[in-house]
C-alpha atoms as a PDB file:
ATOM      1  CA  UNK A   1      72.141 269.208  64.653  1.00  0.00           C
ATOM      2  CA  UNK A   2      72.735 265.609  64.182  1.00  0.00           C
ATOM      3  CA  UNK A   3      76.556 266.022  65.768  1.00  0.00           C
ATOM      4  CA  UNK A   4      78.021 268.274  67.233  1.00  0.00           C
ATOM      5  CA  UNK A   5      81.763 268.838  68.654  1.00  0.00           C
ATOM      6  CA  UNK A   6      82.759 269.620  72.739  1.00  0.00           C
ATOM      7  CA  UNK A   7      86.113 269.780  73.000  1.00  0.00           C
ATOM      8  CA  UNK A   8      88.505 267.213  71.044  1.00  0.00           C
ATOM      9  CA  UNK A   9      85.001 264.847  71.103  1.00  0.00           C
ATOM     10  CA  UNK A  10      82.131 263.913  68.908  1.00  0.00           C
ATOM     11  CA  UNK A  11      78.503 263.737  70.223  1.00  0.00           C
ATOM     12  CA  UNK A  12      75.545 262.320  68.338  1.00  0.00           C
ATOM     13  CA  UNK A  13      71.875 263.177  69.062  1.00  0.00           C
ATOM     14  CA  UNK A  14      69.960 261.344  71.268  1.00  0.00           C
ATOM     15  CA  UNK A  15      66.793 263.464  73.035  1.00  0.00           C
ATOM     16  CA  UNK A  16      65.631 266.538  70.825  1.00  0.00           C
ATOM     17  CA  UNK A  17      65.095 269.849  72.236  1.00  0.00           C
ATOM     18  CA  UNK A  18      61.164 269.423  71.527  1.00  0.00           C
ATOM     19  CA  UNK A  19      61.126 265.899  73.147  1.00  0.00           C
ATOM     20  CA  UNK A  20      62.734 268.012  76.009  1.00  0.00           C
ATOM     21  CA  UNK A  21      59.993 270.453  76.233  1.00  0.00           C
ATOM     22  CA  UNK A  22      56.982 267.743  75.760  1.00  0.00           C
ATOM     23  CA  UNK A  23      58.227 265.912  78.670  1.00  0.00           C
ATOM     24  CA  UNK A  24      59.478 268.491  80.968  1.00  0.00           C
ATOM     25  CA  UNK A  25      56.022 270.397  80.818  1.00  0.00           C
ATOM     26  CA  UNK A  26      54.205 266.696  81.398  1.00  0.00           C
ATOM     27  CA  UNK A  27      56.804 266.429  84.584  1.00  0.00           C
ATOM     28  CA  UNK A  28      55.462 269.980  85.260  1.00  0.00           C
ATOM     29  CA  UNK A  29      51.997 268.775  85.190  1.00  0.00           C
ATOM     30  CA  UNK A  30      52.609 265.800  87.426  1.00  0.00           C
ATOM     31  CA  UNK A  31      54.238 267.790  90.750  1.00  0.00           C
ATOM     32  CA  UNK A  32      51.226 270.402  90.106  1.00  0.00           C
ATOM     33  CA  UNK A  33      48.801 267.654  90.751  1.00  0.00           C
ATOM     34  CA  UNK A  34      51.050 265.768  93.396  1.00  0.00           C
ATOM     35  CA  UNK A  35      52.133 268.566  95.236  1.00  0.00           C
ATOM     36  CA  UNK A  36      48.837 270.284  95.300  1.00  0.00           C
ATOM     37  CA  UNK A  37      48.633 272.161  98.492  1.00  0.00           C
ATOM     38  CA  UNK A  38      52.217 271.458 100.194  1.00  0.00           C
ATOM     39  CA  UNK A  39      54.062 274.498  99.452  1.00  0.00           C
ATOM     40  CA  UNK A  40      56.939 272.746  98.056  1.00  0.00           C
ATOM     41  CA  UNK A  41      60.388 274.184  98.642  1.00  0.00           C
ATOM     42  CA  UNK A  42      62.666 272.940  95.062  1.00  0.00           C
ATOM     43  CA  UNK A  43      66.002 272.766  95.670  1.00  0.00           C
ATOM     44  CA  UNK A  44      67.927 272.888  92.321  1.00  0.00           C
ATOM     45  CA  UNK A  45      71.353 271.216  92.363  1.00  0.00           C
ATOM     46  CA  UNK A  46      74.116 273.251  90.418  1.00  0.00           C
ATOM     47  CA  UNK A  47      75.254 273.388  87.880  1.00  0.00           C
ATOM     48  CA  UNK A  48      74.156 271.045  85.578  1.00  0.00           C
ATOM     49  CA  UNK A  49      70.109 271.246  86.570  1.00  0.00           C
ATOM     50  CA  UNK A  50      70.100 274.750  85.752  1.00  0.00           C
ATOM     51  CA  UNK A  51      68.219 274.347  82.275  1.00  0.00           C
ATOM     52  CA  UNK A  52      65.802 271.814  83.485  1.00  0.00           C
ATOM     53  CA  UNK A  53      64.914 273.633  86.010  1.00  0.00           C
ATOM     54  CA  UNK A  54      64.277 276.661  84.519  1.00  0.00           C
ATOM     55  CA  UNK A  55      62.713 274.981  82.036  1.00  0.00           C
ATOM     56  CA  UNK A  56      60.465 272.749  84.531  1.00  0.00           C
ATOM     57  CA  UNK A  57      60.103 275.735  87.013  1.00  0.00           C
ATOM     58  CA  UNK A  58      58.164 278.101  84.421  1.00  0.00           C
ATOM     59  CA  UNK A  59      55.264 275.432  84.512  1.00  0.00           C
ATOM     60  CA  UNK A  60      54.957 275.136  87.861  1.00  0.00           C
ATOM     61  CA  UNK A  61      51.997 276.750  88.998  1.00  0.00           C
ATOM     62  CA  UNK A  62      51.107 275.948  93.010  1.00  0.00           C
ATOM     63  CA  UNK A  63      52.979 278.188  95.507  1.00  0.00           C
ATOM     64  CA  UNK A  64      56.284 277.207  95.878  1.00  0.00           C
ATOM     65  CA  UNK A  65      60.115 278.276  96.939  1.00  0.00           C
ATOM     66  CA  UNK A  66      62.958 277.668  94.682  1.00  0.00           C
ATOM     67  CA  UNK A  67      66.765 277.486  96.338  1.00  0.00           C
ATOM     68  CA  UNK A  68      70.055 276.829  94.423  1.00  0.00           C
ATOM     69  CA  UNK A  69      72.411 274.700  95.910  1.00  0.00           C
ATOM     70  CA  UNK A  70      75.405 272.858  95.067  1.00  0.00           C
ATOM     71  CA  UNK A  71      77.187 269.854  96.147  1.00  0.00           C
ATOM     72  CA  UNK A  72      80.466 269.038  95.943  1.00  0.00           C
ATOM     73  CA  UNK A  73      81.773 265.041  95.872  1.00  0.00           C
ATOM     74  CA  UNK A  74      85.276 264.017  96.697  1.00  0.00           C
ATOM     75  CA  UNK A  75      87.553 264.491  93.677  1.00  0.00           C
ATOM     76  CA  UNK A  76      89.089 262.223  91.215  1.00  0.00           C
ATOM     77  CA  UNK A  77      86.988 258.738  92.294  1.00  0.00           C
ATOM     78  CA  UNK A  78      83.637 258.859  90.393  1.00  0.00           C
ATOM     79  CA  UNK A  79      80.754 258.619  92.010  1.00  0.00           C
ATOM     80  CA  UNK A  80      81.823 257.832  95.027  1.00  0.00           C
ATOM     81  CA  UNK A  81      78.866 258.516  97.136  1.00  0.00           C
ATOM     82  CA  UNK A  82      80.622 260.737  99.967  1.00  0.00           C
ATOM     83  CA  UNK A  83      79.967 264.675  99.739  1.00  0.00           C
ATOM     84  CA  UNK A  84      82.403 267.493 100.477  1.00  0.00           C
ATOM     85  CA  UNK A  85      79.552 269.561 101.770  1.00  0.00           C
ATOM     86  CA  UNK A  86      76.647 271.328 100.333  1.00  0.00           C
ATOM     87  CA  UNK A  87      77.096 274.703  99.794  1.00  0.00           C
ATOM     88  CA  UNK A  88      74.120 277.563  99.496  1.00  0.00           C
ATOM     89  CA  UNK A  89      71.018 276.136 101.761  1.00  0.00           C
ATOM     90  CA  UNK A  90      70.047 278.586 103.638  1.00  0.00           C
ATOM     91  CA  UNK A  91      66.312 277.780 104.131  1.00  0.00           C
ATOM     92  CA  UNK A  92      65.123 275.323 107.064  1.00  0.00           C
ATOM     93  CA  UNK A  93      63.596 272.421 105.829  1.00  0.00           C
ATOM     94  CA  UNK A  94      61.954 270.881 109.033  1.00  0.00           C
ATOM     95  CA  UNK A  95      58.788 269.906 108.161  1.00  0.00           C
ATOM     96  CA  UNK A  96      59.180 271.366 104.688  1.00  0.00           C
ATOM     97  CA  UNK A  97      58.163 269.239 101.451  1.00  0.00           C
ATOM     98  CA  UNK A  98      61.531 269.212  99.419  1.00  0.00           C
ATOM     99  CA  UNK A  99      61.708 268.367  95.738  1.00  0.00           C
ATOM    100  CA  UNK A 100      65.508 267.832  94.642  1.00  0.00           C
ATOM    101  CA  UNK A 101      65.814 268.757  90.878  1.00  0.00           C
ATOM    102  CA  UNK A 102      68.626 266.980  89.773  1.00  0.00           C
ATOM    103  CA  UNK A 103      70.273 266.831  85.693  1.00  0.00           C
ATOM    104  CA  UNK A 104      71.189 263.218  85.530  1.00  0.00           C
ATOM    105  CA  UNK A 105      71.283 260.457  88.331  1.00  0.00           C
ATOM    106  CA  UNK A 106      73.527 257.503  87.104  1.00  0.00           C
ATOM    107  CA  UNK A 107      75.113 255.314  90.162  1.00  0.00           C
ATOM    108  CA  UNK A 108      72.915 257.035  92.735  1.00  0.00           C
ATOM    109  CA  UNK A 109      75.537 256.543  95.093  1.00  0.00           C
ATOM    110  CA  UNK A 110      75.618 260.732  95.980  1.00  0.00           C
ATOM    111  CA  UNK A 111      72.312 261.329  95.330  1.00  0.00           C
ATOM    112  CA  UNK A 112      71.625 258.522  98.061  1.00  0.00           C
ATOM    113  CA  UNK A 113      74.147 260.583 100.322  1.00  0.00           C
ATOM    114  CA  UNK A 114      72.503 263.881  99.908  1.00  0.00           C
ATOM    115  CA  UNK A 115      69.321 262.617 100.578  1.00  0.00           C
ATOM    116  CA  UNK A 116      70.621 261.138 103.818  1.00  0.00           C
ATOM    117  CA  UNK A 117      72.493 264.581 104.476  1.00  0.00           C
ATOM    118  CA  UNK A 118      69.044 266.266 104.207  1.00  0.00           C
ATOM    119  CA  UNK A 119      66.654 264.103 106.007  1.00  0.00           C
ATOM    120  CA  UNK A 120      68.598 264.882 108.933  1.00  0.00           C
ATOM    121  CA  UNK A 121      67.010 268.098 108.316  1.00  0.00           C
ATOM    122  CA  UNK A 122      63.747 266.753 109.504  1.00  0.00           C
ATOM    123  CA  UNK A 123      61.981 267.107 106.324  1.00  0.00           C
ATOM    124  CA  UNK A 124      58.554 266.297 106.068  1.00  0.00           C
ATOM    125  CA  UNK A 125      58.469 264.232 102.422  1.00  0.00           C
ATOM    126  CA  UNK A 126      61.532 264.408  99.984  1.00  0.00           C
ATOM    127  CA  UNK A 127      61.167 263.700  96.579  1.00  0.00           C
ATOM    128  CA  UNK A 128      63.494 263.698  93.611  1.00  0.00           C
ATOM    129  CA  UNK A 129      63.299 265.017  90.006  1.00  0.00           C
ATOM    130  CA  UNK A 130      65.780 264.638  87.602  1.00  0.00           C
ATOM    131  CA  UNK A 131      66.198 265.047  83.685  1.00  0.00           C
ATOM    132  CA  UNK A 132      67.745 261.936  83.151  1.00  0.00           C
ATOM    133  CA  UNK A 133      68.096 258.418  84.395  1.00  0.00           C
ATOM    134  CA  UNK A 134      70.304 255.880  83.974  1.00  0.00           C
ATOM    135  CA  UNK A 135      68.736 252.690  85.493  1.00  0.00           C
ATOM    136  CA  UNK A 136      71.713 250.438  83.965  1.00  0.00           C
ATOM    137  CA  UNK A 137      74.076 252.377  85.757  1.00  0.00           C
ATOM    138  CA  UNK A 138      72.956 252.626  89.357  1.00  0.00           C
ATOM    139  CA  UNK A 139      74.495 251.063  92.552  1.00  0.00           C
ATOM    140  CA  UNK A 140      71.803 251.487  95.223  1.00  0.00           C
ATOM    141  CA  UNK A 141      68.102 251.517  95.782  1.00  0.00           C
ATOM    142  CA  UNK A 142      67.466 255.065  95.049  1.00  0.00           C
ATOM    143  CA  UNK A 143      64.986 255.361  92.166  1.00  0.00           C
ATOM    144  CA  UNK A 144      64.247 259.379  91.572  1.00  0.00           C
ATOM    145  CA  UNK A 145      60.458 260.281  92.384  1.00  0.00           C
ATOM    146  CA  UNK A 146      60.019 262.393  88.663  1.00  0.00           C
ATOM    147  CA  UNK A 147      61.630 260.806  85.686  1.00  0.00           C
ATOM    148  CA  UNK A 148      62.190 262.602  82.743  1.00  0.00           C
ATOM    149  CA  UNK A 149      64.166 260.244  80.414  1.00  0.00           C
ATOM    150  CA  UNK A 150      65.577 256.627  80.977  1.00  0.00           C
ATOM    151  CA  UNK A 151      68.785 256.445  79.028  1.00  0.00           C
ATOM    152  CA  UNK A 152      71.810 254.330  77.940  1.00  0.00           C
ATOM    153  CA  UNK A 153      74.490 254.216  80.483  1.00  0.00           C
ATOM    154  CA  UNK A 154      76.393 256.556  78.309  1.00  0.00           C
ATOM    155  CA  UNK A 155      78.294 259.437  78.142  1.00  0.00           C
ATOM    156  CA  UNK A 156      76.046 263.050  77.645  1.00  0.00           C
ATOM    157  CA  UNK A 157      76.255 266.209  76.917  1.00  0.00           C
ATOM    158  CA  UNK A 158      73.479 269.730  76.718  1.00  0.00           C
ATOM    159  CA  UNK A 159      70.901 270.808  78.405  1.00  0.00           C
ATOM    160  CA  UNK A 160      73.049 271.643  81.129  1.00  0.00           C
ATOM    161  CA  UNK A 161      74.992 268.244  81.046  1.00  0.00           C
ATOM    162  CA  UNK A 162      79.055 268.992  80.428  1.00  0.00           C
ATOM    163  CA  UNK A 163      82.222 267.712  79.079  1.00  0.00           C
ATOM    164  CA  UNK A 164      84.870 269.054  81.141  1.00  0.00           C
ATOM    165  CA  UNK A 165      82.757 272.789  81.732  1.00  0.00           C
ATOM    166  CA  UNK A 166      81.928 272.999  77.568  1.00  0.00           C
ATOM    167  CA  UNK A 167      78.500 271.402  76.173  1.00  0.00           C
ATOM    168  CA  UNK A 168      76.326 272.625  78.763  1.00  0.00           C
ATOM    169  CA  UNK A 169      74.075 275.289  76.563  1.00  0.00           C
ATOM    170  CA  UNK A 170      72.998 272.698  73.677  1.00  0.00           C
ATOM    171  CA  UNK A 171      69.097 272.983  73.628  1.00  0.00           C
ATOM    172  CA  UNK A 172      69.665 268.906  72.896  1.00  0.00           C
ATOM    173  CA  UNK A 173      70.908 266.339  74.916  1.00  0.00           C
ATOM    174  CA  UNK A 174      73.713 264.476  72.466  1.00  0.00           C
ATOM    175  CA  UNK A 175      75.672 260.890  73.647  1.00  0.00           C
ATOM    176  CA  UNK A 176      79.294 260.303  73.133  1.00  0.00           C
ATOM    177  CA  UNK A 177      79.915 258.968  69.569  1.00  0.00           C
ATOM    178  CA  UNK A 178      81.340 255.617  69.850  1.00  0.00           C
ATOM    179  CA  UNK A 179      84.357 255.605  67.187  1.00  0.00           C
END
């Protein structure tokens, strides 16, 4: 599908479902060769990394632990770099290699703050993977460690990205149609 509808919006295509799977698996195939022998723990951040992980996990093939965890940031400022709290890690992580998978990192500003949170956890290396990147849109430093897509500083939706909770199982990732 060229378009498709979430809600009362219109979203064009921008990354196919079979560009999704060619880079994901070449993602894959990078952390198999970097993480070669650490026994990485991947912590997948809910809700919207659900599908690439999944999708990324299933070609992973070193040893390895997978956790789901979710974050919560203060509501109604976006991205506004503070966390509520992360909920569901239950693991240690000292001395643990962590890989983060993330959906989309656009200001950086939380993603900065987690990783903050969780080197207080006395983590040996921490690295970050994420679907998508937006470098036009980000506010810090941070640059994620795995890159699956640069993109636009727009507006997406599938592959586990949302529009107010809809959008999230399109096998496509589609951009807000500008009117």
């Amino acid at each position: 599908m060229k378009t498709v509808q979430v809600k009362d919006r219109s979203f064009t295509l921008l990354i196919t479902a079979e560009q999704i799977r060619k880079r994901v698996s070449e993602l894959a195939r990078e952390i198999n060769r970097d993480m070669e022998g650490k026994n990485p723990l991947f912590l997948v951040m809910l809700n919207g990394a659900f599908m690439f992980a999944a999708d990324l996990l299933k070609e992973i093939s070193i040893p390895c632990e997978i956790s789901f965890v979710k974050y919560a940031s203060y509501c109604g400022v976006e991205s506004s770099g503070r966390l509520n709290k992360l909920i569901g890690l239950k693991e240690s992580l000292r001395d643990r290699c962590v890989v983060i998978l993330e959906d989309i990192v656009d200001s950086g500003l939380t993603m900065s703050q987690l990783l903050e949170e969780l080197k207080t956890k006395k983590t040996a290396e921490l690295y970050v993977a994420t679907c998508a990147f937006k470098p036009e849109a980000i506010k810090t430093d941070f640059k994620p460690d795995y890159i699956g897509f640069c993109i636009p500083d727009v507006f997406l939706v599938g592959y586990g990205l949302d529009y107010g909770g809809y959008g999230r199982n399109l096998e496509a990732i589609y951009e807000l149609k500008s009117h």
